[in-house]
N, C-alpha and C. Protein backbone atom coordinates (compact mmCIF):
# COMPACT_ATOMS: atom_id res chain seq x y z
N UNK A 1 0.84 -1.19 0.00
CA UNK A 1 0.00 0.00 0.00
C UNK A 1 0.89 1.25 0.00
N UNK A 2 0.19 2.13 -1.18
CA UNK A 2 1.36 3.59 -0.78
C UNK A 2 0.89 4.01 0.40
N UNK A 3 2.25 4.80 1.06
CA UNK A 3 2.09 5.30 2.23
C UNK A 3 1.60 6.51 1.91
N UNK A 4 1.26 7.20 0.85
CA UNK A 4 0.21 8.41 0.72
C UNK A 4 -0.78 8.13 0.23
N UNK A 5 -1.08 7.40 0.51
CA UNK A 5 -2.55 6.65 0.51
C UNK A 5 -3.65 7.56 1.25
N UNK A 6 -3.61 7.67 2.34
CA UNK A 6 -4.47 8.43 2.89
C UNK A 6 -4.77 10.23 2.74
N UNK A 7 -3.26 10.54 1.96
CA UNK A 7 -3.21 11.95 1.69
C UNK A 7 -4.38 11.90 0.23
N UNK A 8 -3.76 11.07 -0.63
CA UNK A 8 -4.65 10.74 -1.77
C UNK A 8 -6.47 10.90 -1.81
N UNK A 9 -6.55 10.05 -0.57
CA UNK A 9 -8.12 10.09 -0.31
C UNK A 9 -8.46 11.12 0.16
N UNK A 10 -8.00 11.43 1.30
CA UNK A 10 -8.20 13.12 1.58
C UNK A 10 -8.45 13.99 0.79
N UNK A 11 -7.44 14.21 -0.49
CA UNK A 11 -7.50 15.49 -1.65
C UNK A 11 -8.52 14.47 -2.23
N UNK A 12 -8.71 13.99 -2.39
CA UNK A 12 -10.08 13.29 -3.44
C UNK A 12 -11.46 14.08 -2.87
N UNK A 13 -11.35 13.87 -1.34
CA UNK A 13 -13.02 14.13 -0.85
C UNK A 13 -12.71 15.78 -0.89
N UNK A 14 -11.63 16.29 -0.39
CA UNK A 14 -11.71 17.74 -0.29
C UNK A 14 -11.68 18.26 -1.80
N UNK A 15 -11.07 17.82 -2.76
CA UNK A 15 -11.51 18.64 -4.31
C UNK A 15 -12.47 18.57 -4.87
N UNK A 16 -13.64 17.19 -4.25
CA UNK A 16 -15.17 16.80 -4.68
C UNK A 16 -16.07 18.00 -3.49
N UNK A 17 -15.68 18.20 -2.70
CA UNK A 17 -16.79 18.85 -1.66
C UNK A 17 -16.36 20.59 -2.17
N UNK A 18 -15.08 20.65 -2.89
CA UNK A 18 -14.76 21.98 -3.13
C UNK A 18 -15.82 22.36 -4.31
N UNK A 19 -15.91 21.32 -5.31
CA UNK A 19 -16.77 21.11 -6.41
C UNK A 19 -17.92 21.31 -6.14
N UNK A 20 -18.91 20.35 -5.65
CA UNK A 20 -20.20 19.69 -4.43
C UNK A 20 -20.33 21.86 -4.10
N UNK A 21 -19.56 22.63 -3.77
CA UNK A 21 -20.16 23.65 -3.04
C UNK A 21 -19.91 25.03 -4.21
N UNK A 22 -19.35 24.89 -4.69
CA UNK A 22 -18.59 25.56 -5.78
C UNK A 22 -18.20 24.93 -7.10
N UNK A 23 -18.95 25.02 -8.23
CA UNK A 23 -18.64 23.97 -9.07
C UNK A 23 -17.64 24.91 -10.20
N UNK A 24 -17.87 26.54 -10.06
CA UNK A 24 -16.54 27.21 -10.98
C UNK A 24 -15.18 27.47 -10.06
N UNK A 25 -14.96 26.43 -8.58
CA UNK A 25 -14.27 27.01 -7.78
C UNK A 25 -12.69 26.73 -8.21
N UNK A 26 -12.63 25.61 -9.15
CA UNK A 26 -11.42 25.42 -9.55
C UNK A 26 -10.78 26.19 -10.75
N UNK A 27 -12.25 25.90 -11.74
CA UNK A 27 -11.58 27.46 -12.88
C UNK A 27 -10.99 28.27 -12.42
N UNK A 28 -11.54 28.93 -11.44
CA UNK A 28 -11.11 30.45 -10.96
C UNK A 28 -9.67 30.63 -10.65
N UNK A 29 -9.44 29.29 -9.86
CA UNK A 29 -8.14 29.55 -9.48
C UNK A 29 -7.24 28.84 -10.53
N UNK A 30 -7.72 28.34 -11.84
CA UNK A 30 -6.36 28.38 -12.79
C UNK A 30 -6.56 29.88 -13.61
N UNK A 31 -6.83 31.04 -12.81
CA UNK A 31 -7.05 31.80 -13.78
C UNK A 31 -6.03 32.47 -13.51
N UNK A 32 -5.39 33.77 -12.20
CA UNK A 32 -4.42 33.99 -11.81
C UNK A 32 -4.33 33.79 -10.19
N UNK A 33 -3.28 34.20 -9.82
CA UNK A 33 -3.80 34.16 -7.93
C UNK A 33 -3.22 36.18 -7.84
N UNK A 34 -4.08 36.37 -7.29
CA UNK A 34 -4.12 37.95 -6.98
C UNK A 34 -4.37 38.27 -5.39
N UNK A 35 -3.45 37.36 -4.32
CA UNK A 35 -3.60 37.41 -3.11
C UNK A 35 -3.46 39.04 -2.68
N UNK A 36 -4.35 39.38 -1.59
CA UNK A 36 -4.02 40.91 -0.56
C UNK A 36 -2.78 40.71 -0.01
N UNK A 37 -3.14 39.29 0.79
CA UNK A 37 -1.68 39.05 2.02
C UNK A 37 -0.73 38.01 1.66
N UNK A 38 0.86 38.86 1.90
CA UNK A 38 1.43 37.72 2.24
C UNK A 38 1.79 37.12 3.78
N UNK A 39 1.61 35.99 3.89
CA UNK A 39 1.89 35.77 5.06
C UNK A 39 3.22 34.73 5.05
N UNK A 40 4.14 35.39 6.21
CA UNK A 40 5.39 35.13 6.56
C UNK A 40 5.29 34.51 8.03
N UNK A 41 5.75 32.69 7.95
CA UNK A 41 5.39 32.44 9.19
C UNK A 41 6.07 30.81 9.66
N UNK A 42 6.00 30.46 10.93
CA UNK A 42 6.71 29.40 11.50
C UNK A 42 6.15 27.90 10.40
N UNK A 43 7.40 27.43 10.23
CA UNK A 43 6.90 26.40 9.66
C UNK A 43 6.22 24.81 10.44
N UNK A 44 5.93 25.37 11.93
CA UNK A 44 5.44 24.30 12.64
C UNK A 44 3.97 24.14 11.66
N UNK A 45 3.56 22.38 12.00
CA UNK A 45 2.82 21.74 11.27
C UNK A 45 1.02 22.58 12.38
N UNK A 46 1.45 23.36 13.14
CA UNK A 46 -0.55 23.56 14.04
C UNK A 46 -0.41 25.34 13.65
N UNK A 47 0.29 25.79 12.50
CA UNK A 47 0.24 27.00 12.14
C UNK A 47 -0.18 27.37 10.59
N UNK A 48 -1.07 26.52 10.21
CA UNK A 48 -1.26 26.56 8.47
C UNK A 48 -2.26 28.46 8.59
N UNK A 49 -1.81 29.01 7.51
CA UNK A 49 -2.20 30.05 7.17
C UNK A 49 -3.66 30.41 6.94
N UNK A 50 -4.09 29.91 6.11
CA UNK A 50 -5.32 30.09 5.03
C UNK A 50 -6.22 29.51 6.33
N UNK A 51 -5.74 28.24 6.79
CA UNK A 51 -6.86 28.01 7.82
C UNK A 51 -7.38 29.05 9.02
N UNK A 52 -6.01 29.64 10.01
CA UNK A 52 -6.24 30.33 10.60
C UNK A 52 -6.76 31.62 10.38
N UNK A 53 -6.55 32.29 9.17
CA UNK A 53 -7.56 33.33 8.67
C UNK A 53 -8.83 32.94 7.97
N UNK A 54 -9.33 31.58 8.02
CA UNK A 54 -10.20 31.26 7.33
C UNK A 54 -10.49 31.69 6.25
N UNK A 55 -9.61 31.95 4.84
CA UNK A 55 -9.33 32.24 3.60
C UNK A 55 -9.07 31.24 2.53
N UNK A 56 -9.70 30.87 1.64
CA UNK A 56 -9.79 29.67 0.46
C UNK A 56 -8.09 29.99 -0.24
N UNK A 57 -8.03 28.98 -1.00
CA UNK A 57 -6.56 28.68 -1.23
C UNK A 57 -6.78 30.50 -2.53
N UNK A 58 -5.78 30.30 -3.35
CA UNK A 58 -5.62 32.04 -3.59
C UNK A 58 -6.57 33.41 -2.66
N UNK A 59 -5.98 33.01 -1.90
CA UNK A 59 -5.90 34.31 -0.75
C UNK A 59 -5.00 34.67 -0.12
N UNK A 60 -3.83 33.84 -0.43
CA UNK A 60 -2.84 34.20 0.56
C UNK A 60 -1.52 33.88 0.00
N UNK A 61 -0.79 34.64 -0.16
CA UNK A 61 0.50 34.23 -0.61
C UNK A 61 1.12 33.52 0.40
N UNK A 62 2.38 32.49 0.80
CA UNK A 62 3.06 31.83 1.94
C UNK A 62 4.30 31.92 1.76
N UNK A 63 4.79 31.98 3.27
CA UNK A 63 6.18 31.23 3.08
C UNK A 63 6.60 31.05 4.14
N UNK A 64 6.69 30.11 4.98
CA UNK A 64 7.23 29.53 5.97
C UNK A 64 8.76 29.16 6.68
N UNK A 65 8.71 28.96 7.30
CA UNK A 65 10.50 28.73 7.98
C UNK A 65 10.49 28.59 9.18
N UNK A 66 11.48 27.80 9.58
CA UNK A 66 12.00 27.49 11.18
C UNK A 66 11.53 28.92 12.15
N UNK A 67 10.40 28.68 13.35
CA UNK A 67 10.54 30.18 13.86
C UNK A 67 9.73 31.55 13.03
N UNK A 68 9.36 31.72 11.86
CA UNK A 68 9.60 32.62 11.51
C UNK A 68 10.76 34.24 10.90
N UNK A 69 11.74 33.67 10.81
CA UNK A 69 12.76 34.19 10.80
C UNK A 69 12.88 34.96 9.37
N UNK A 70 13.81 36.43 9.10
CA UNK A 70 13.25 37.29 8.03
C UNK A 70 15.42 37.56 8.69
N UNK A 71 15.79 36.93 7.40
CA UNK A 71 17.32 37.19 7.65
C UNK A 71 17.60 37.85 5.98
N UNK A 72 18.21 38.76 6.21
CA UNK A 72 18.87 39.77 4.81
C UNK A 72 19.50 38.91 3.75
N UNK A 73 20.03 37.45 3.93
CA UNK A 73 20.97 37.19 3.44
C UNK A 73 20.09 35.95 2.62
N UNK A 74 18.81 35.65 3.16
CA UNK A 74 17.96 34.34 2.86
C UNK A 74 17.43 34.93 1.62
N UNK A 75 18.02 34.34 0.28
CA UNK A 75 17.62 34.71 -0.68
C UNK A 75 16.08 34.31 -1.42
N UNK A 76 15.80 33.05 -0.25
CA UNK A 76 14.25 32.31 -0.54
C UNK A 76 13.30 33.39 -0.25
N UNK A 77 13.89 33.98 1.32
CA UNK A 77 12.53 34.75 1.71
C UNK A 77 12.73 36.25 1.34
N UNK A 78 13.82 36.65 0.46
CA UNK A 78 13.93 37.88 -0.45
C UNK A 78 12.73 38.20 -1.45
N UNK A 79 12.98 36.48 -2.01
CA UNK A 79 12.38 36.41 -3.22
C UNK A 79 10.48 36.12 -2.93
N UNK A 80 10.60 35.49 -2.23
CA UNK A 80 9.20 35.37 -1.85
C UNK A 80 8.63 36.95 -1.95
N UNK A 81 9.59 37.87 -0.89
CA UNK A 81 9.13 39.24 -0.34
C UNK A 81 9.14 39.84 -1.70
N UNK A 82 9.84 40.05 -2.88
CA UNK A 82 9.59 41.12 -4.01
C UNK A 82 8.78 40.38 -4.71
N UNK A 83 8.70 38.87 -5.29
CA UNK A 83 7.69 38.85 -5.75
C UNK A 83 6.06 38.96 -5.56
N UNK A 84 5.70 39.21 -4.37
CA UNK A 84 4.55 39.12 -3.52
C UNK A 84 4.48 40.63 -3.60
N UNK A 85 5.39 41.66 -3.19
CA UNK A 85 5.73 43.12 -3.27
C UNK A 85 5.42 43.52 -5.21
N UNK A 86 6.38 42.99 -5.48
CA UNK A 86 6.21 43.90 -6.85
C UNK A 86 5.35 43.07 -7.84
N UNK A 87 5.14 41.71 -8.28
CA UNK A 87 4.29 41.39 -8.76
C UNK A 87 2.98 41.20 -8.78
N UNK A 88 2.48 40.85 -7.35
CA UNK A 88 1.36 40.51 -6.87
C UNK A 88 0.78 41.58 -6.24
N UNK A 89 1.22 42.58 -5.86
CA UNK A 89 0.63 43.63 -5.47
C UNK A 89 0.24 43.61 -3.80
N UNK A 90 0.65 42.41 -3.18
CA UNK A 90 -0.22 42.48 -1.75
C UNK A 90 -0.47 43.57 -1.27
N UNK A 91 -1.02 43.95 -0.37
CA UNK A 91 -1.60 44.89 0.57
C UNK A 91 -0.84 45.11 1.64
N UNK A 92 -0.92 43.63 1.90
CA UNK A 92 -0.44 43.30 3.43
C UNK A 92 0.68 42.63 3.54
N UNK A 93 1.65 42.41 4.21
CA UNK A 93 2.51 41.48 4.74
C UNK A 93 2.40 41.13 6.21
N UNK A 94 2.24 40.14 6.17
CA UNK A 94 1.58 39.50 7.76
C UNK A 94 2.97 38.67 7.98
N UNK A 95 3.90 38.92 9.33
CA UNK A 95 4.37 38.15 9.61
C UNK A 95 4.21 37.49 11.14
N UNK A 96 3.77 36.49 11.33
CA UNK A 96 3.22 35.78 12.24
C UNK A 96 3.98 34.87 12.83
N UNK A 97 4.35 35.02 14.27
CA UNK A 97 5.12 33.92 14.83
C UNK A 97 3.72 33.18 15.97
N UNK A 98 4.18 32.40 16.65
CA UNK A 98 3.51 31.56 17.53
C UNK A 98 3.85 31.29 19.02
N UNK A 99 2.93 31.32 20.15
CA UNK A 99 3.44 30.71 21.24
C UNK A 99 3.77 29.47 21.18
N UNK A 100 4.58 28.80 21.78
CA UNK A 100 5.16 27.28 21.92
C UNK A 100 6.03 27.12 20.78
N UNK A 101 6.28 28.17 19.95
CA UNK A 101 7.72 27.82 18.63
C UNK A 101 8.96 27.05 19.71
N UNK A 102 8.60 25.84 18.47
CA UNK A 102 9.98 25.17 18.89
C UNK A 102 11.57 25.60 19.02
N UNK A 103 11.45 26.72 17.79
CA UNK A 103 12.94 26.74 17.47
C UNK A 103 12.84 27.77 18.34
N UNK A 104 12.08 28.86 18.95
CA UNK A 104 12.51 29.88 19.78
C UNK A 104 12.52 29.38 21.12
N UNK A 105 12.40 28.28 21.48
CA UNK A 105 12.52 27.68 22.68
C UNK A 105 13.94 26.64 22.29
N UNK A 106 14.39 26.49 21.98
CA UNK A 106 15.46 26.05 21.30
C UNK A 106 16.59 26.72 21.08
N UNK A 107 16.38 28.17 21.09
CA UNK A 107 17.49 28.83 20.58
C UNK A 107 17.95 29.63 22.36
N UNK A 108 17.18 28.98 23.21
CA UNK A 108 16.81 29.58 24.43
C UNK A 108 17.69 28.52 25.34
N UNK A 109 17.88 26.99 24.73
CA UNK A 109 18.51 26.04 25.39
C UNK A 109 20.17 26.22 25.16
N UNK A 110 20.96 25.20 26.16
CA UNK A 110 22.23 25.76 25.82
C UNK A 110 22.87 24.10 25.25
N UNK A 111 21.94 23.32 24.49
CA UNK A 111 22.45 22.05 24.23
C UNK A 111 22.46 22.60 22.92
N UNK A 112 23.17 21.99 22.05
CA UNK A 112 23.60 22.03 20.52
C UNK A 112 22.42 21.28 19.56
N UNK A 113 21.61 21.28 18.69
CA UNK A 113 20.73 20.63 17.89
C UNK A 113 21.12 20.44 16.64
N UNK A 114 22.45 20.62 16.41
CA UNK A 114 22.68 20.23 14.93
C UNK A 114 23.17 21.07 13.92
N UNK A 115 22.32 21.02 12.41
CA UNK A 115 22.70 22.34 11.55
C UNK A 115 21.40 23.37 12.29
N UNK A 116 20.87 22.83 12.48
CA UNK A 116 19.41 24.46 13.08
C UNK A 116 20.04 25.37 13.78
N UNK A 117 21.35 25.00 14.88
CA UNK A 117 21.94 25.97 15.30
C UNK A 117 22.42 27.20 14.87
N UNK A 118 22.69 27.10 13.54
CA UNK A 118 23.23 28.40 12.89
C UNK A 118 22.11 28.83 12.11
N UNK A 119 20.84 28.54 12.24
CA UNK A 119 19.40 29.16 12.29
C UNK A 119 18.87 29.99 13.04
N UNK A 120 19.16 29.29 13.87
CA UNK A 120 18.39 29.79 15.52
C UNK A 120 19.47 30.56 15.93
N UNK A 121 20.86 30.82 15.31
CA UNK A 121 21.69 32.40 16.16
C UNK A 121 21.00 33.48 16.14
N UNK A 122 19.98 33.77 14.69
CA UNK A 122 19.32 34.93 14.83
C UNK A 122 18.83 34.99 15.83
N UNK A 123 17.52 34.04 16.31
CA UNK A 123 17.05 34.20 17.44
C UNK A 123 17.91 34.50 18.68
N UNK A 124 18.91 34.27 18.85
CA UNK A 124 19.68 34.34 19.88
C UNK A 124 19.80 35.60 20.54
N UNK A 125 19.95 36.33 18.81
CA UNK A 125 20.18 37.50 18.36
C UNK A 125 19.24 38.78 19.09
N UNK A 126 18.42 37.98 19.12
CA UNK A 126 17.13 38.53 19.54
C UNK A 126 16.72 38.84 20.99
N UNK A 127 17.22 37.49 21.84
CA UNK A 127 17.49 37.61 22.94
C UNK A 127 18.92 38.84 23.58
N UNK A 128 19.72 38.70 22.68
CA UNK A 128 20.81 39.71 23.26
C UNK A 128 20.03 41.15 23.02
N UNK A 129 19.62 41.06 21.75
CA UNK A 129 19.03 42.73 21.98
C UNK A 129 18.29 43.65 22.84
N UNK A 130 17.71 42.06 23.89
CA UNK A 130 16.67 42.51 24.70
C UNK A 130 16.97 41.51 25.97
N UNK A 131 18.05 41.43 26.22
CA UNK A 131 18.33 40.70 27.48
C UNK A 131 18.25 41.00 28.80
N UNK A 132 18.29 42.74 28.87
CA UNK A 132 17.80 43.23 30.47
C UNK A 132 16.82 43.38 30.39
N UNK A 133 15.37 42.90 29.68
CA UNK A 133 14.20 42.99 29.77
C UNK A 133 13.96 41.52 29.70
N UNK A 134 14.08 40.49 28.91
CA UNK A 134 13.67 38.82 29.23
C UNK A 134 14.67 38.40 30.61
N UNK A 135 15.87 39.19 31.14
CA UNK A 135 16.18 38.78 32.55
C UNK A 135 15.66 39.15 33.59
N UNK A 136 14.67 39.92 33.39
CA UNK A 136 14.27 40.53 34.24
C UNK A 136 12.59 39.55 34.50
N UNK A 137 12.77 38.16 33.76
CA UNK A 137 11.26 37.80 33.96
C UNK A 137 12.17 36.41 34.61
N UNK A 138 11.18 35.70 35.62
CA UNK A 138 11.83 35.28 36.53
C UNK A 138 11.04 34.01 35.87
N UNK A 139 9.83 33.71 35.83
CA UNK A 139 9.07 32.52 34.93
C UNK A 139 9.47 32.39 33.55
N UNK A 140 10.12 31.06 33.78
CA UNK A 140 10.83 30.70 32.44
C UNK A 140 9.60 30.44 31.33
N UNK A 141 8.34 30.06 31.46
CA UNK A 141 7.16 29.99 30.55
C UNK A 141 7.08 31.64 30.21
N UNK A 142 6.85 32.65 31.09
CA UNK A 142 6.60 34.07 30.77
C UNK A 142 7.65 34.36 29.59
N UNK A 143 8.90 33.97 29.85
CA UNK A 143 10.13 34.30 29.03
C UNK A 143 10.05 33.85 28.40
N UNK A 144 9.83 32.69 27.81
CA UNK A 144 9.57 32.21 26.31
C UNK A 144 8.46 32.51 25.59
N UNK A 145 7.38 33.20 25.79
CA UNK A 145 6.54 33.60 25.47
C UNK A 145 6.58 35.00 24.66
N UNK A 146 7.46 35.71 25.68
CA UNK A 146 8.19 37.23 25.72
C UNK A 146 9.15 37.38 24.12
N UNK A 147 9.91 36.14 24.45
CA UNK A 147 10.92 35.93 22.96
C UNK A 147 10.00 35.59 22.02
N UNK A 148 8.98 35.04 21.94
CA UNK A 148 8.29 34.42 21.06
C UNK A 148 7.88 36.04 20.51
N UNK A 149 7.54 36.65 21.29
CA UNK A 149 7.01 38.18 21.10
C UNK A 149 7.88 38.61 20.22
N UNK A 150 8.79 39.06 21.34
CA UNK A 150 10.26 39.84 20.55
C UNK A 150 10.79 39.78 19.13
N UNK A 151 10.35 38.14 18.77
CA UNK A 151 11.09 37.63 17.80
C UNK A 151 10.32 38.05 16.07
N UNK A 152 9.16 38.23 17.05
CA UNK A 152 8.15 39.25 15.81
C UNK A 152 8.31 39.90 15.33
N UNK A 153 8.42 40.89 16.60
CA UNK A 153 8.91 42.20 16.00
C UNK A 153 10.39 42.37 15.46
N UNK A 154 11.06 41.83 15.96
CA UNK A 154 12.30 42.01 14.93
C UNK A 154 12.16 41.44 13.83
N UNK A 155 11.96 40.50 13.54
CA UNK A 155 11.61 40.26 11.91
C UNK A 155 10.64 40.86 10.86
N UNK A 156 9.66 41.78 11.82
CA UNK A 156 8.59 42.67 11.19
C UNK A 156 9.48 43.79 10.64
N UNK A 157 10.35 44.46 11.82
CA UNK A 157 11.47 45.49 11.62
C UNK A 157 12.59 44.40 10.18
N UNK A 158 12.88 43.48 10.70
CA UNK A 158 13.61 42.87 9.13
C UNK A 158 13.16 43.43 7.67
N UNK A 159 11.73 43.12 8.03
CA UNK A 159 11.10 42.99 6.86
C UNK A 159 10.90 44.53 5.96
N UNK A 160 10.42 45.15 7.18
CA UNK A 160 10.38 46.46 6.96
C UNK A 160 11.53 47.66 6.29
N UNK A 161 12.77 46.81 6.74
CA UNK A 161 13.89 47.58 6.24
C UNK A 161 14.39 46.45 5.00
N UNK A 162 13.81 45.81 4.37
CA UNK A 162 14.84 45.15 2.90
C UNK A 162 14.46 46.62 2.18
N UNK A 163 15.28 46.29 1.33
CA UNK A 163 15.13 46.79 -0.29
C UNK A 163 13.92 47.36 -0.90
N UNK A 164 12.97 46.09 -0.66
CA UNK A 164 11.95 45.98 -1.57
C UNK A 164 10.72 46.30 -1.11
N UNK A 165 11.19 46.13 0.26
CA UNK A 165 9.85 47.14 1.31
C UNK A 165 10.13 48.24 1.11
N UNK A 166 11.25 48.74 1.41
CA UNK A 166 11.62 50.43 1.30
C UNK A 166 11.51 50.64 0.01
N UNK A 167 11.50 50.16 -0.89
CA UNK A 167 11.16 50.96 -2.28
C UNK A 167 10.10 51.21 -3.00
N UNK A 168 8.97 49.96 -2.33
CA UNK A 168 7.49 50.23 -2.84
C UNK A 168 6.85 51.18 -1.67
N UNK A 169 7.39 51.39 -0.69
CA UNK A 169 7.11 52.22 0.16
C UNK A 169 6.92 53.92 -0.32
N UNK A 170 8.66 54.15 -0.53
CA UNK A 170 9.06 55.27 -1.06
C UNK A 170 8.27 55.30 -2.23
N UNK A 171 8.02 54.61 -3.00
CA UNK A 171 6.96 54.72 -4.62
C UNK A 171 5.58 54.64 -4.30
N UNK A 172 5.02 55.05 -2.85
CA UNK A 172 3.94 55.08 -2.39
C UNK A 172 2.95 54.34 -2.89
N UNK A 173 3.05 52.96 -2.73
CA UNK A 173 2.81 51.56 -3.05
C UNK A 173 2.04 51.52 -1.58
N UNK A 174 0.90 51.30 -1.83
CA UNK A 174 -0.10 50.57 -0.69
C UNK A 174 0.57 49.17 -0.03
N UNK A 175 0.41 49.32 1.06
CA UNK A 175 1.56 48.32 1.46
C UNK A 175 1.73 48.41 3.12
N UNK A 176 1.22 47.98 3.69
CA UNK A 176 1.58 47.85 5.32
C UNK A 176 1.99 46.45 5.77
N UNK A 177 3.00 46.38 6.75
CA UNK A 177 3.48 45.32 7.45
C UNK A 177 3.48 44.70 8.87
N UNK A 178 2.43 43.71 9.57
CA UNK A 178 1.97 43.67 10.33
C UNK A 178 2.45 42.50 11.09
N UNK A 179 2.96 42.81 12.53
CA UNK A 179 3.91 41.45 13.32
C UNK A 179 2.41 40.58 14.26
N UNK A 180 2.11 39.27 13.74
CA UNK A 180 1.22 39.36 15.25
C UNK A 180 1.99 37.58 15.18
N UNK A 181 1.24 37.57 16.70
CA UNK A 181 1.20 36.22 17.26
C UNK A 181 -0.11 35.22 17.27
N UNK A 182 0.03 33.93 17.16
CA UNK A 182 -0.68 33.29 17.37
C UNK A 182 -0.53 32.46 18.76
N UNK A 183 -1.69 32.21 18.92
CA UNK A 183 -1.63 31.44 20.44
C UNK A 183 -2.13 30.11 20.19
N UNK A 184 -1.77 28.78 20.21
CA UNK A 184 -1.97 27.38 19.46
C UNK A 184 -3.11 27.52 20.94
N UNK A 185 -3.07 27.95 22.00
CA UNK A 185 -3.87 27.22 22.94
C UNK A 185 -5.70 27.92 22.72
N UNK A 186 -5.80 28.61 21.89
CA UNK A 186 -6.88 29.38 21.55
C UNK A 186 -7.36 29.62 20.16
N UNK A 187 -6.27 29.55 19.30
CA UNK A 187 -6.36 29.86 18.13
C UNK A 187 -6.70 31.05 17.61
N UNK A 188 -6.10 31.93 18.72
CA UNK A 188 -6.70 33.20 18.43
C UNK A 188 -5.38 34.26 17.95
N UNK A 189 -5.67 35.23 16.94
CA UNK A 189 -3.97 35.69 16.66
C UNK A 189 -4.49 37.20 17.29
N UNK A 190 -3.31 37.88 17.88
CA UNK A 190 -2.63 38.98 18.57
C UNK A 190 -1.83 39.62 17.72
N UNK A 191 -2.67 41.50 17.42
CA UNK A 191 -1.53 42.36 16.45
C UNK A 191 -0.34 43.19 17.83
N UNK A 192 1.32 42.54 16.99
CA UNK A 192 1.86 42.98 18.11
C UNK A 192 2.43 44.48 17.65
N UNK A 193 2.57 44.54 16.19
CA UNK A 193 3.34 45.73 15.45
C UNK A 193 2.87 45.85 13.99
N UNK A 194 2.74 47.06 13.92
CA UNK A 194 1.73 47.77 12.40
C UNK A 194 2.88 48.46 12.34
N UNK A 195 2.93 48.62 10.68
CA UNK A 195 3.88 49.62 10.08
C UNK A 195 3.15 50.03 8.86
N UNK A 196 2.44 51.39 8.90
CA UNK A 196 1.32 51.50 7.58
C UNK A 196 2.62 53.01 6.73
N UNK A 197 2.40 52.89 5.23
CA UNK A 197 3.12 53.77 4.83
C UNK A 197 2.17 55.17 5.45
């Protein structure tokens, strides 16, 4: 038996019930995708996008990664960011981290995990920038929660300062960039930082 066997059946009933409720719902989307938002976000498996905004597939541009992380040098999530910026026109850039991120609880431990380590320095990074304020929290749950925060907003500020933000900005390009959190224990998301031109 293939072992995607069950993925198989799954997309079978979900592209018949997409049909079953919407029968031009698939045309539409070989027509173009003209998403508002992109969303920039942890690649843990209880953080899917489209679900948590309750938005049908072309609604949302993606791109995922360890943490959430928005590093200058990551030419994946460059490219994600100008093509979503200059082709697609988004509106929005949503970058969304999560309570309980693994890798920011990870980058918090002092055991070694492998190649992720030289992932998770940013985060580290993050912690040094703001270390007389997460030392100053005495509950190690509060403090990881805090970084989980932190780690938003610096990558919102990442995001905010590439290239390609600052230039559709300056070309007064509709365009705001928004840090929030999600909370897996509620499912409810938290705006932590707006940046509207």
């Amino acid at each position: 038996m293939n072992d995607l066997s069950q993925v198989y059946e799954n997309n079978k009933i979900w592209a018949k019930n997409a049909v079953d409720s919407d029968p031009d719902f698939f045309n539409r989307l070989t027509l173009q995708q003209s998403p508002k938002y992109l969303w920039i976000g942890c690649a843990d498996s209880r953080v899917p996008a489209n679900q948590i905004m309750s938005l049908p597939p072309g609604d949302v541009f993606v791109h995922r990664n360890i943490a959430n992380v928005i590093v200058h040098t990551d030419l994946n999530a460059l490219s994600v960011i100008q093509y979503a910026v200059d082709v697609l026109k988004v509106k929005h850039i949503i970058l969304c981290g999560h309570y309980g991120c693994g890798g920011v609880k990870a980058s918090m431990e002092s055991t070694q995990h492998g190649l992720i380590d030289n992932w998770l320095r940013h985060i580290k990074d993050v912690y040094r920038f703001h270390a007389s304020e997460l030392d100053l929290i005495k509950s190690k749950e509060e403090k990881y929660d805090k970084l989980c925060e932190l780690n938003v907003i610096e990558q919102t500020n990442n995001i905010l300062n590439t290239t390609i933000v600052q230039n559709a900005l300056a070309s007064g390009q509709d365009l705001k960039i928004h840090g929030l959190i999600y909370d897996i224990k509620d499912g409810l998301l938290k705006e932590l930082s707006t940046h509207s031109n």
